[in-house]
Protein backbone atom coordinates (compact mmCIF):
# COMPACT_ATOMS: atom_id res chain seq x y z
CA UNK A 1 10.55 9.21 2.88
CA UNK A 2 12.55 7.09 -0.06
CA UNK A 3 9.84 6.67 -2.85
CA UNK A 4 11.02 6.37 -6.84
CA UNK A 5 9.35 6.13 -9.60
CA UNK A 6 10.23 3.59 -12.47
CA UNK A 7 9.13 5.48 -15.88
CA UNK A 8 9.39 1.65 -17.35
CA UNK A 9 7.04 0.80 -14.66
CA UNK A 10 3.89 -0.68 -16.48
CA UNK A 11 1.72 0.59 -13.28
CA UNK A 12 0.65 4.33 -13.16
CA UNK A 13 2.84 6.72 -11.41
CA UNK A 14 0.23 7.29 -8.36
CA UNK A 15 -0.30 3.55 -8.20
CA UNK A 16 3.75 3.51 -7.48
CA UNK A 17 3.82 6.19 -5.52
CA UNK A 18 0.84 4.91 -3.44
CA UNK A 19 2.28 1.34 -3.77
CA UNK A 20 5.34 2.56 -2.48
CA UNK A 21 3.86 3.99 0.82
CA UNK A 22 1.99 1.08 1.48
CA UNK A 23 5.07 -0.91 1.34
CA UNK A 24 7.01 1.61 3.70
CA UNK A 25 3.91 1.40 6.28
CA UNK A 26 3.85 -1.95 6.65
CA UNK A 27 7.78 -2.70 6.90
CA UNK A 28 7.25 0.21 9.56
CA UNK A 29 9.20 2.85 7.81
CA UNK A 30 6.24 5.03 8.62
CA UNK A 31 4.73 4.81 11.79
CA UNK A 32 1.45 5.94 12.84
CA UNK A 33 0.87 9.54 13.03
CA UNK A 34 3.77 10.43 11.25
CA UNK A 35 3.49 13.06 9.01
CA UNK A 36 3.82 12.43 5.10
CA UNK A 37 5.29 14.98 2.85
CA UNK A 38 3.04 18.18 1.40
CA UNK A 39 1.87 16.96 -1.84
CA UNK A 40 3.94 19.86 -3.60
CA UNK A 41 6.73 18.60 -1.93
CA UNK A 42 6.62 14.77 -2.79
CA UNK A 43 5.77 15.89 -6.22
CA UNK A 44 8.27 18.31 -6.83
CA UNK A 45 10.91 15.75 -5.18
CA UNK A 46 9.65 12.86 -7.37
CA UNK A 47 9.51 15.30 -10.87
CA UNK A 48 5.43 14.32 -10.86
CA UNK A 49 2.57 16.34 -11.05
CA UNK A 50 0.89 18.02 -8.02
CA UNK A 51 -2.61 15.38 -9.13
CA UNK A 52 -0.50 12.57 -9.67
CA UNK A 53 0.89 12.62 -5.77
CA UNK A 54 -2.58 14.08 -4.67
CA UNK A 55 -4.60 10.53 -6.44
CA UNK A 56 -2.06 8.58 -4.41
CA UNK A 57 -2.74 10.09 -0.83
CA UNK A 58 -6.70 10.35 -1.77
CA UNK A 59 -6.15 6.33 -2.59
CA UNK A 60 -4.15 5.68 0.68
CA UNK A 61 -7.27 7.82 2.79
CA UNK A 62 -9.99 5.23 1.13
CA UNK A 63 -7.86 2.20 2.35
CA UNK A 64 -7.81 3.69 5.73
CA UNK A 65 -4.13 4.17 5.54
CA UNK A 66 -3.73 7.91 5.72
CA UNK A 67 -5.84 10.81 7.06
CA UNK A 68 -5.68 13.59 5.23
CA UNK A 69 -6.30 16.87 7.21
CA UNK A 70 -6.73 19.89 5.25
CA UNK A 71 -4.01 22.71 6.26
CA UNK A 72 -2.26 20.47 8.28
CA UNK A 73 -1.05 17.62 6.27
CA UNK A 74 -1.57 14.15 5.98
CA UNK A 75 -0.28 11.50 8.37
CA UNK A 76 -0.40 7.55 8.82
CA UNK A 77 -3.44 6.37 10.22
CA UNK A 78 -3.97 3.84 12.94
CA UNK A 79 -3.58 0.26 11.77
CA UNK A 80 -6.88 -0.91 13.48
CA UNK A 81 -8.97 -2.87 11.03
CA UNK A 82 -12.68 -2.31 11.35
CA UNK A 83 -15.37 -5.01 9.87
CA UNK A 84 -15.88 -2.93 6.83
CA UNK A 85 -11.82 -2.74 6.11
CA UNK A 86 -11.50 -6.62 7.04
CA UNK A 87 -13.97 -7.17 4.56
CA UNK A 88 -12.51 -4.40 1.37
CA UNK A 89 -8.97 -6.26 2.53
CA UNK A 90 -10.51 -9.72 1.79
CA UNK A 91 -11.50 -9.15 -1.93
CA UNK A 92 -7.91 -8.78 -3.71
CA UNK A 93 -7.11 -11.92 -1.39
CA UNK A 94 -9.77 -13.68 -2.52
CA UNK A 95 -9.42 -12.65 -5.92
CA UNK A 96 -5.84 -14.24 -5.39
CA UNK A 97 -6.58 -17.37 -4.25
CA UNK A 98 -9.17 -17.62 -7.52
CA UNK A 99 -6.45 -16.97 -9.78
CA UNK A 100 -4.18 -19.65 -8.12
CA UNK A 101 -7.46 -22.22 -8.19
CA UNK A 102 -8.10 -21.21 -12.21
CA UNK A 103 -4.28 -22.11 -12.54
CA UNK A 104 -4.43 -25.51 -11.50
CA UNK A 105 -3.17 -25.36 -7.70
CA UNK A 106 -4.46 -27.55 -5.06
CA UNK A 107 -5.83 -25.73 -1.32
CA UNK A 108 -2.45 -27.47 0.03
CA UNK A 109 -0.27 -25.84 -2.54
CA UNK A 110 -1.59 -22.59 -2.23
CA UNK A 111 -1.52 -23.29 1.77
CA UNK A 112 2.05 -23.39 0.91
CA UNK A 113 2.12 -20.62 -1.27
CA UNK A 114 0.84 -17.98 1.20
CA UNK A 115 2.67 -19.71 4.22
CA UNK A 116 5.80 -18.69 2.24
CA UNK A 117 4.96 -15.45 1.34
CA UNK A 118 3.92 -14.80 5.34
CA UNK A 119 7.11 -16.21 6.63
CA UNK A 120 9.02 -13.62 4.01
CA UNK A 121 7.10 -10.98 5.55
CA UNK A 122 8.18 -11.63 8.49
CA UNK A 123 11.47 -11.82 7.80
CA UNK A 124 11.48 -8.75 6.46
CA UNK A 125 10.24 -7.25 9.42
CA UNK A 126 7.10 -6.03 7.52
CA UNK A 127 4.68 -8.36 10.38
């Protein structure tokens, strides 16, 4: 697993480090049940403390993104999105789409906006 961690980085080290797996689980560089590095591991690999890596996975388990098993590891949950995840998943989008309204956009440029950022994703291979 290819994670770094950007000292100049204004964002907290577990927010990259957790930032950085979500990015590598949807581009499908970690599959379902595959399973993540120990937290000694990751930390020791990544010069961080044994907490710092241990917030990030705990972060990834409340989004539903990992499942952490105790004495056996933590691996990549399935990517099924219940009504209580649609609806935690629709709050940073909608908190978004108020910041682009508060700027000044019209509904058809943000339309735009996120039809864009969809199409990248799926160039990238991350949909």
């Amino acid at each position: 697993m290819l994670l770094t961690i950007d000292p100049a980085d204004s964002r907290p080290m577990y927010q990259q480090i957790a930032d950085g797996v979500r990015a590598l689980i949807a581009s499908g560089g970690l599959k379902e049940g595959v399973l993540l590095p120990p937290v000694r591991q990751l930390a020791n690999d990544l010069g961080v403390n044994l907490n710092t890596v241990a917030t990030a996975y705990r972060e990834l388990q409340d989004e539903g993104l990992l499942v952490i098993r105790p004495g056996a590891g933590c691996v990549v949950a399935a990517r099924k999105v219940s009504g209580v995840q649609s609806a935690t998943l629709r709050k940073p989008l909608r908190s978004a789409l108020v910041q682009f309204v508060l700027a000044g956009l019209s509904p058809k440029q943000i339309r735009s906006i996120v039809d864009q950022e969809l199409h990248k994703l799926v160039k990238e291979g991350k949909l």
